[in-house]
Protein backbone atom coordinates (compact mmCIF):
# COMPACT_ATOMS: atom_id res chain seq x y z
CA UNK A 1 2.89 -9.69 15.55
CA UNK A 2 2.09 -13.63 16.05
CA UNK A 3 -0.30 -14.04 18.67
CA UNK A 4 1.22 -16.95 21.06
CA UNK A 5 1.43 -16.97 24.55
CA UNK A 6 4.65 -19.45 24.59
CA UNK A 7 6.63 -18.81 21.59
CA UNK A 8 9.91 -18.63 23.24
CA UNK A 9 9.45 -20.83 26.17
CA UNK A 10 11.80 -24.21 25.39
CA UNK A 11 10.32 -27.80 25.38
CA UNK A 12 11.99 -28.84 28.73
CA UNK A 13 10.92 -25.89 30.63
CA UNK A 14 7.04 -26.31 28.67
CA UNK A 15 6.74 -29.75 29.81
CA UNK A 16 7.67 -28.58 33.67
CA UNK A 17 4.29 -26.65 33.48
CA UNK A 18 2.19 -29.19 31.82
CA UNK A 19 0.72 -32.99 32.51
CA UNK A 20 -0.65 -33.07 28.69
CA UNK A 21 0.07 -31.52 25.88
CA UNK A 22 -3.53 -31.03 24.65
CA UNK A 23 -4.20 -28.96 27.46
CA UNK A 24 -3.00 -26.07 25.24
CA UNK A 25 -3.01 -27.83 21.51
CA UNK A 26 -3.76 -30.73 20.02
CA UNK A 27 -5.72 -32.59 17.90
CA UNK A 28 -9.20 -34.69 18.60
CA UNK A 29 -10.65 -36.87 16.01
CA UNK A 30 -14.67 -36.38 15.65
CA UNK A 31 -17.46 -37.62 13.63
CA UNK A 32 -20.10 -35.55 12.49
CA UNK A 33 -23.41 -36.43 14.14
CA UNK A 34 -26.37 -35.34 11.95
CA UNK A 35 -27.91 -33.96 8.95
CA UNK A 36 -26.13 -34.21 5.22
CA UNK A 37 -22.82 -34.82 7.20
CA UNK A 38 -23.48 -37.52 9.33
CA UNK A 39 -21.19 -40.20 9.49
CA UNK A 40 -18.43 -38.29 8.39
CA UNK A 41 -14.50 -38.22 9.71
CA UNK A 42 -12.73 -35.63 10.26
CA UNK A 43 -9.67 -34.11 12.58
CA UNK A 44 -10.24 -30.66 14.68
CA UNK A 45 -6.92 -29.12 15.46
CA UNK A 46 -5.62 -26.33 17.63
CA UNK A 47 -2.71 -24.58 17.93
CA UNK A 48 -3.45 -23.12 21.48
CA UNK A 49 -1.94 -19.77 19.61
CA UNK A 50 -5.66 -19.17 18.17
CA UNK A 51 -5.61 -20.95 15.41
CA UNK A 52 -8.16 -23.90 15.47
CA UNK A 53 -8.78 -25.76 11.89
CA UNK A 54 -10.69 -28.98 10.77
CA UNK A 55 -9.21 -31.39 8.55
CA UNK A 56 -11.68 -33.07 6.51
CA UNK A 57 -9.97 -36.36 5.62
CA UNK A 58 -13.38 -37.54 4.32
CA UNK A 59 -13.35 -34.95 1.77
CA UNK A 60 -10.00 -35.72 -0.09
CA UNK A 61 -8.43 -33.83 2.84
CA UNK A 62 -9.70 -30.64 2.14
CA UNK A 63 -10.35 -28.19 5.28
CA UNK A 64 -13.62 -27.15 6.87
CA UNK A 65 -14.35 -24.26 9.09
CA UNK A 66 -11.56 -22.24 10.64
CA UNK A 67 -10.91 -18.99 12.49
CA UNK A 68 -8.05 -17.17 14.25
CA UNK A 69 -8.32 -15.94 17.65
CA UNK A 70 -11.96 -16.78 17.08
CA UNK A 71 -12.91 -14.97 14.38
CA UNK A 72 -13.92 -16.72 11.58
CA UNK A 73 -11.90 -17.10 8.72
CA UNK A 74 -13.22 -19.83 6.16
CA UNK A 75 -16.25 -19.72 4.01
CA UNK A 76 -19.16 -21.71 4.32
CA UNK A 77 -22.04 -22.79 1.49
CA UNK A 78 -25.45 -22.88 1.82
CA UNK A 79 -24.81 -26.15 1.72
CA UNK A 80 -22.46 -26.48 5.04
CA UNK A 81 -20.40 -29.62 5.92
CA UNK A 82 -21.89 -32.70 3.20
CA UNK A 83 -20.66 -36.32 3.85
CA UNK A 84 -18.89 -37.98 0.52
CA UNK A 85 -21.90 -39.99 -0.46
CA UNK A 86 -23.42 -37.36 -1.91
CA UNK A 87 -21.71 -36.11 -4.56
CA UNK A 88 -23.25 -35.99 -7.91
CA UNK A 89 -20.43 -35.92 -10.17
CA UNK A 90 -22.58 -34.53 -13.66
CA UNK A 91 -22.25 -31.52 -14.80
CA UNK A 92 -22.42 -29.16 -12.36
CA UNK A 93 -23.54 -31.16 -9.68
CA UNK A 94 -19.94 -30.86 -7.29
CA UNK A 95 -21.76 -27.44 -6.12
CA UNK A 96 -25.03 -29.51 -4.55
CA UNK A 97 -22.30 -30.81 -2.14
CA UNK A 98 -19.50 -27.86 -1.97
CA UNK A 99 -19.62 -26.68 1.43
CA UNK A 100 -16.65 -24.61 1.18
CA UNK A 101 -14.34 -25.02 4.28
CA UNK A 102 -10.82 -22.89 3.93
CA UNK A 103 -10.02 -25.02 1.34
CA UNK A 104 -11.33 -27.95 -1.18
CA UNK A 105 -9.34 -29.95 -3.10
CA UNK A 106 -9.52 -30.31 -6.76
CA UNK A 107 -8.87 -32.60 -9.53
CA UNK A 108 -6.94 -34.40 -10.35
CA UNK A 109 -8.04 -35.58 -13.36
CA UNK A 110 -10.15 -32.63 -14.37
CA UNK A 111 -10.16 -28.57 -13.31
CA UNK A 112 -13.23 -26.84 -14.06
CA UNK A 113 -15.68 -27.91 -16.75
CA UNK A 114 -16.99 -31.57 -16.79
CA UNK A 115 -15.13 -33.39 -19.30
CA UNK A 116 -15.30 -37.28 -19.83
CA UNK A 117 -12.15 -39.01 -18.82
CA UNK A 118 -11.69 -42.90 -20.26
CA UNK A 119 -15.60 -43.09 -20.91
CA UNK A 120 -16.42 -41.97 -17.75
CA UNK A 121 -17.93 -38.13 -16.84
CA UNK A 122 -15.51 -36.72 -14.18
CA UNK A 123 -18.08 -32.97 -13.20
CA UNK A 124 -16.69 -29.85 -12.26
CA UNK A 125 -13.22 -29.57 -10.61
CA UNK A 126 -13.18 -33.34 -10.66
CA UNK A 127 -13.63 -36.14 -7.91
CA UNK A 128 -10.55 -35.42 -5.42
CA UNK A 129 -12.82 -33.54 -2.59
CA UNK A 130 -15.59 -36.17 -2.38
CA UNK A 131 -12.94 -39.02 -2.58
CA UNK A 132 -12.49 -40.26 1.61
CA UNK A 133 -8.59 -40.92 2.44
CA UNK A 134 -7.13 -43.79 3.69
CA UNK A 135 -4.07 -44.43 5.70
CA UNK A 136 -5.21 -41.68 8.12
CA UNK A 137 -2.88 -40.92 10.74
CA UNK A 138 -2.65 -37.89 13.42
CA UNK A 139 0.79 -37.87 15.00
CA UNK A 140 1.55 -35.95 18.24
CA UNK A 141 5.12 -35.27 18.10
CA UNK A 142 8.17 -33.37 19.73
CA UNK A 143 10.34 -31.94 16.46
CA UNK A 144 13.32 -30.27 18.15
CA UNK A 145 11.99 -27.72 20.42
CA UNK A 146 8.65 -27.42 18.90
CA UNK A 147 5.50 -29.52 19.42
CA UNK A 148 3.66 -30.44 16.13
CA UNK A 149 0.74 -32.40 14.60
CA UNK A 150 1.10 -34.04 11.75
CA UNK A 151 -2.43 -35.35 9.62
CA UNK A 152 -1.91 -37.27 7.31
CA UNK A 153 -3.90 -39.60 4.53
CA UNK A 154 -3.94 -40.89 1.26
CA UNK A 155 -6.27 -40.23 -1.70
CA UNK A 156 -6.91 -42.82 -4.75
CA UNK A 157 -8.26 -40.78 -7.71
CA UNK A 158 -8.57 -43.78 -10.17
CA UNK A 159 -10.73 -45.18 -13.40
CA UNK A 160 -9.61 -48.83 -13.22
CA UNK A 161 -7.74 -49.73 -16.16
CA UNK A 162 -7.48 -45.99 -16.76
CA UNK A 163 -6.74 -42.28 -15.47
CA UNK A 164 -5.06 -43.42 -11.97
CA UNK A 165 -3.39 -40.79 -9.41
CA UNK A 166 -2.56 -41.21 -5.45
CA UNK A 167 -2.26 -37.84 -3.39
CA UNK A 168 -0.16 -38.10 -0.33
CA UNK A 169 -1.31 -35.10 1.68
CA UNK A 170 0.15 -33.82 5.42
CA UNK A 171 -1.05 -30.60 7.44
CA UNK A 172 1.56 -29.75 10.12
CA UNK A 173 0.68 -27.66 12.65
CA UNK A 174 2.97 -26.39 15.32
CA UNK A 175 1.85 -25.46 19.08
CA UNK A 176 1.97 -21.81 19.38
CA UNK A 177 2.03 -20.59 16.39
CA UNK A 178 -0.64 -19.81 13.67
CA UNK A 179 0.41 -21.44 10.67
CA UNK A 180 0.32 -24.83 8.95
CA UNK A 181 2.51 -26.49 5.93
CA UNK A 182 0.56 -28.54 3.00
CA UNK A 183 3.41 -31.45 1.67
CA UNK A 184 1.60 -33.17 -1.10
CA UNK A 185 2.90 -36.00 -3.17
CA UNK A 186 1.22 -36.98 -6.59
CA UNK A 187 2.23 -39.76 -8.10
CA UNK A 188 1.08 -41.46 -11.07
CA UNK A 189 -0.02 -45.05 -10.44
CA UNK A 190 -1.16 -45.88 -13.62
CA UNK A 191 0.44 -48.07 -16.95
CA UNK A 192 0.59 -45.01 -19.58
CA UNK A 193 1.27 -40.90 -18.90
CA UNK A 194 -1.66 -38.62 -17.86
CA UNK A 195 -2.27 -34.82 -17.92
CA UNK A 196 -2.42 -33.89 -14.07
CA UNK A 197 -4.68 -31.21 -13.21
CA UNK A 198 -4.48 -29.84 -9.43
CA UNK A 199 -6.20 -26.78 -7.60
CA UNK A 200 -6.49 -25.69 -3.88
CA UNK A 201 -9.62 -23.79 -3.43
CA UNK A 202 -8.79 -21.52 -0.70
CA UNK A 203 -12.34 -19.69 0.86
CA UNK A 204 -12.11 -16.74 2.83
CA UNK A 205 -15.35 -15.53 3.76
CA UNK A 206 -16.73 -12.43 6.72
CA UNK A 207 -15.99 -11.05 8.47
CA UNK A 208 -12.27 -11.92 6.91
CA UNK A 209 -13.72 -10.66 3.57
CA UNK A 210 -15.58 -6.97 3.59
CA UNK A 211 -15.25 -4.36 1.75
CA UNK A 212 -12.03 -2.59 3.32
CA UNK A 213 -10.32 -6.11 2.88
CA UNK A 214 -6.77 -5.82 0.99
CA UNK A 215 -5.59 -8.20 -1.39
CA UNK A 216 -1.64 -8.11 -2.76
CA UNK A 217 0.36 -10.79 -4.64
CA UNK A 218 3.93 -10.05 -4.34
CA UNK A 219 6.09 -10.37 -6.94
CA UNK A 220 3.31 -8.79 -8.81
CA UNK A 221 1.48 -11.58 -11.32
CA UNK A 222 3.11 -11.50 -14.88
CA UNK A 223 0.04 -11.22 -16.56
CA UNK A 224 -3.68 -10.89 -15.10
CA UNK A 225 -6.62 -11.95 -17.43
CA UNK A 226 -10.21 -12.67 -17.27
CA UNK A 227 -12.24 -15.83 -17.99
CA UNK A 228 -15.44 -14.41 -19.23
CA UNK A 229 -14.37 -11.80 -21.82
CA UNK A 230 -16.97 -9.53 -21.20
CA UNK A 231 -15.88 -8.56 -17.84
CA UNK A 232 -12.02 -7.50 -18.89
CA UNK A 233 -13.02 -3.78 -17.99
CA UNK A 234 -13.33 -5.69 -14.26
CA UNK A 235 -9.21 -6.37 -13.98
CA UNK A 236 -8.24 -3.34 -12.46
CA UNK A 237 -10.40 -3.97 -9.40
CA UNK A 238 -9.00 -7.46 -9.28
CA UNK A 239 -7.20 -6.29 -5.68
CA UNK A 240 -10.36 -4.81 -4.51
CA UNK A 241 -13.75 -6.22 -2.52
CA UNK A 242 -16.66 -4.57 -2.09
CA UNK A 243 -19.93 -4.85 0.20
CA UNK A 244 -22.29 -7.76 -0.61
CA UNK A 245 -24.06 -6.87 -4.38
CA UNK A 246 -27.67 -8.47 -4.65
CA UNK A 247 -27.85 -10.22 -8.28
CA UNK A 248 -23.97 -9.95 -8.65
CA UNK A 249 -22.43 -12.58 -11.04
CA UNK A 250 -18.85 -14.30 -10.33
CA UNK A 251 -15.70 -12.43 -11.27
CA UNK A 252 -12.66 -15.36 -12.18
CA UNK A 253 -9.27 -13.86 -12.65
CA UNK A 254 -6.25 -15.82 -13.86
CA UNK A 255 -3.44 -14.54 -13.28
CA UNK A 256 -0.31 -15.94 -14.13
CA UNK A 257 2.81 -15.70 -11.87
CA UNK A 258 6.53 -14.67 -12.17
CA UNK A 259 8.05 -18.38 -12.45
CA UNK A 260 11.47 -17.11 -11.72
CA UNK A 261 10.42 -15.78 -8.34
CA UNK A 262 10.31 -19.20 -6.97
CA UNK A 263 7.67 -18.59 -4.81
CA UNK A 264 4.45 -16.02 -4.61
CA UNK A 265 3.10 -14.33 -1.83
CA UNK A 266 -0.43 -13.73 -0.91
CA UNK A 267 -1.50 -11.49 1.71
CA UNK A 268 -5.49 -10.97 2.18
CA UNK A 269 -5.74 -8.50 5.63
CA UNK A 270 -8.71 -6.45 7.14
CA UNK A 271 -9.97 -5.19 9.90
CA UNK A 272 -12.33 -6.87 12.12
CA UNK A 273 -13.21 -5.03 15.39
CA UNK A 274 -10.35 -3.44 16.68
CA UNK A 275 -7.78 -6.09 15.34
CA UNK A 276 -6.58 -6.74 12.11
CA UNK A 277 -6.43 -9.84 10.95
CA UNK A 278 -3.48 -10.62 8.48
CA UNK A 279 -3.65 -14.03 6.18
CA UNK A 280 -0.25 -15.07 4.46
CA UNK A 281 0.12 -17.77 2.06
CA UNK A 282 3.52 -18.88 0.39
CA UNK A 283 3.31 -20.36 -3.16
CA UNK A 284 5.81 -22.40 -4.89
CA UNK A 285 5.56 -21.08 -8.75
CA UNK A 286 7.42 -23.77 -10.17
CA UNK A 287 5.01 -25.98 -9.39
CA UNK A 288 1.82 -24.17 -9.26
CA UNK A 289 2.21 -21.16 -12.23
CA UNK A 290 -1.39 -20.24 -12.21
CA UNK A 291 -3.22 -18.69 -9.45
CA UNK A 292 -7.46 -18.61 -9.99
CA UNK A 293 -9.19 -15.79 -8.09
CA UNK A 294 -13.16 -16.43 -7.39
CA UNK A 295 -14.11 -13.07 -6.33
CA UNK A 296 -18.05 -13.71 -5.54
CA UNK A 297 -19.68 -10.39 -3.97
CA UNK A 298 -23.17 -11.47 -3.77
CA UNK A 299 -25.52 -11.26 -0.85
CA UNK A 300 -25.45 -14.62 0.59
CA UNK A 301 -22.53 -15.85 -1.72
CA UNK A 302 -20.40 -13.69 -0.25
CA UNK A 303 -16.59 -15.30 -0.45
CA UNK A 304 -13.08 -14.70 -2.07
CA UNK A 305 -11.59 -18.05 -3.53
CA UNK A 306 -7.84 -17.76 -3.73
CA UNK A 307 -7.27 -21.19 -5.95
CA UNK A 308 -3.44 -21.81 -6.21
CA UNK A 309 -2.85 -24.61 -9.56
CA UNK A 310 -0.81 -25.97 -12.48
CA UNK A 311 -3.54 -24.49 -14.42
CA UNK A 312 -6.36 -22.30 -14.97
CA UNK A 313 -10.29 -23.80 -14.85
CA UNK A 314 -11.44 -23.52 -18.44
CA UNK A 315 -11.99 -27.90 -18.27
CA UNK A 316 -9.55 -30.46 -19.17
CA UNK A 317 -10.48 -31.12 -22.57
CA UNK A 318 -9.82 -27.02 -23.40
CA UNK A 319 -6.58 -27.35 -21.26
CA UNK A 320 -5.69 -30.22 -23.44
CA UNK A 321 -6.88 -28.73 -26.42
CA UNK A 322 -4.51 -25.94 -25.73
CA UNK A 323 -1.62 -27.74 -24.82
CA UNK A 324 -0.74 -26.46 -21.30
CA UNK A 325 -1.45 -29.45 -19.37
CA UNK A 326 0.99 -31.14 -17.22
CA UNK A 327 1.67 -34.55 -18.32
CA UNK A 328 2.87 -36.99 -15.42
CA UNK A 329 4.93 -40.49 -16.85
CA UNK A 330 3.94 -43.65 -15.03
CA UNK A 331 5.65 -43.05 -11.62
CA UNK A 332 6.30 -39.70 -12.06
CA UNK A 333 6.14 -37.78 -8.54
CA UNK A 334 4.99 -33.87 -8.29
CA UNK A 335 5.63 -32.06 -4.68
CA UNK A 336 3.90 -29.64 -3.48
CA UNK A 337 4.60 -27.31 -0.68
CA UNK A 338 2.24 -24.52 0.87
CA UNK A 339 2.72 -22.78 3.63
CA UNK A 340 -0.20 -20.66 5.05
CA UNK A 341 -0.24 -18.47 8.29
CA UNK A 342 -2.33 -15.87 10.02
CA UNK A 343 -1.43 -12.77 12.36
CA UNK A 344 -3.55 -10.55 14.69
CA UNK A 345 -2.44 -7.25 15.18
CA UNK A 346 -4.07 -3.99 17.26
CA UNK A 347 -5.70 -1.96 13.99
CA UNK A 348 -3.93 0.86 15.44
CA UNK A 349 -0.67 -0.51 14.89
CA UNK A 350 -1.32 -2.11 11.80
């Protein structure tokens, strides 16, 4: 069931009852005030269906904390919300400034490990979430019968005279309903080809994420492996969470999907309260083949990380090394399309 309160009323009879749209959705523009944050831009929306989401357009457009009918859906680090300026991009430094958010953009010229990239060190999962857009834009705006908001920016990932990439990204959210589309463009902007490596890090964290919390991936994945070795006896619990573990270590699954289903479904649902709460996210294969799963059970670092991508996280220069690397010409163009939607049902009739 999609929990709106207008779903079928039409536009001209909607605007009868209203002076201003935002009085039931919208979008407001906010800066954050204080601490590690401060100074930073980003775009609250709400769908006046339940769903209320931040854009972080700071933050190579990733998203920051969002719930459903007010519960809580995203994950949050230690860390929480963590302006741009300061990233430290050696090693492992990206995780002194990963706050999570429901998802954080990676790449796009590196995927996991640090690697060096024309002389320079590009850390873990790369520069794209600490990279601020430009060309911001939040349009309010009748499509047919349907209200939506459209944010919008553009994000340079470039090494002058080297690696160069622009990511045109748009959310679209429609009023009364809970669900948004991610359109991304990549283009290469540089003189020579470049292997393109993208990931959305999806974070679902509690009350979302417990122990009775079901995960499915339909059509099933073709193949479902492990990145540390040692924990292959772990893939048959791939599907299944359990309670916060004190002294747990991460569990990464790749698992490969069926490219000639033209698009995945993931479905993470549980019960929170008397309600279940039902996260759906569509997945073009052809363009995103690999699907990461960050399955972190620890007390305090409790989240699931559901990391759609055109390739796995062992580092660029193994990805390379291996040969599985998409390779973009000068100009080239990759599209992207996600859609991602939530539902709230009575547990009873779920």
């Amino acid at each position: 069931m999609s929990f709106s309160h207008f779903p079928a009323i039409s536009r001209a009879e909607l605007v009868r009852r209203l002076g201003c749209m935002e009085q039931i959705g919208g979008a407001e523009v906010f800066t954050f005030a204080e601490g590690p944050a401060r100074g930073m831009q980003a775009v609250c929306v709400r769908t006046g269906a339940g769903l209320s989401c931040q854009v972080l357009t700071d933050r190579g457009m990733g998203l920051g904390e969002a719930s459903i009918g007010g519960i809580p859906v995203s994950w949050l680090s230690a860390a929480g919300p963590v302006a741009p300026s300061y990233y430290n991009p050696s090693g492992s430094g990206w995780l002194q400034s990963f706050g999570g958010g429901l998802m954080t953009s990676c790449g796009l010229a590196n995927v996991g490990t640090a690697s060096t990239v024309d002389g320079v060190e590009i850390g873990l999962h790369g520069r794209l979430s600490h990279l601020p857009a430009r060309e911001v834009a939040v349009r309010r705006h009748w499509v047919d019968d349907r209200f939506v908001v459209d944010v919008s920016g553009v994000v340079r990932d470039v090494i002058a005279m080297g690696t160069a990439f622009e990511l045109r990204r748009n959310y679209r959210f429609t009023i009364g309903e809970n669900s948004f589309r991610i359109s991304d463009e990549i283009v290469n902007i540089g003189a020579a080809a470049a292997p393109l490596f993208l990931l959305y890090h999806f974070n679902f964290g509690f009350p979302l994420l417990s122990e009775t919390a079901e995960l499915d991936v339909t059509p099933p994945p073709v193949s479902t492996s492990v990145r540390d070795p040692t924990q292959t006896a772990d893939i048959a619990t791939w599907r299944h969470m359990t309670a916060p573990v004190a002294g747990i270590v991460e569990r990464v699954f790749y698992h490969r999907l069926a490219p000639e289903a033209g698009e995945t479904e993931v479905r993470l649902s549980n019960v929170v309260g008397d309600t279940r709460v039902i996260m759906t996210m569509h997945l073009p294969t052809a363009e995103l083949g690999c699907l990461v799963e960050w399955k972190m059970m620890g007390e305090r670092d409790y989240v699931l990380g559901i990391e759609p991508s055109n390739c796995f996280v062992a580092g660029r220069d193994a990805i390379l090394a291996e040969g599985s690397a998409e390779i973009l010409a000068p100009g080239a163009l990759k599209t992207v399309d996600i859609d991602v939607g939530f539902d709230l049902a009575p547990a009873k009739d779920a």
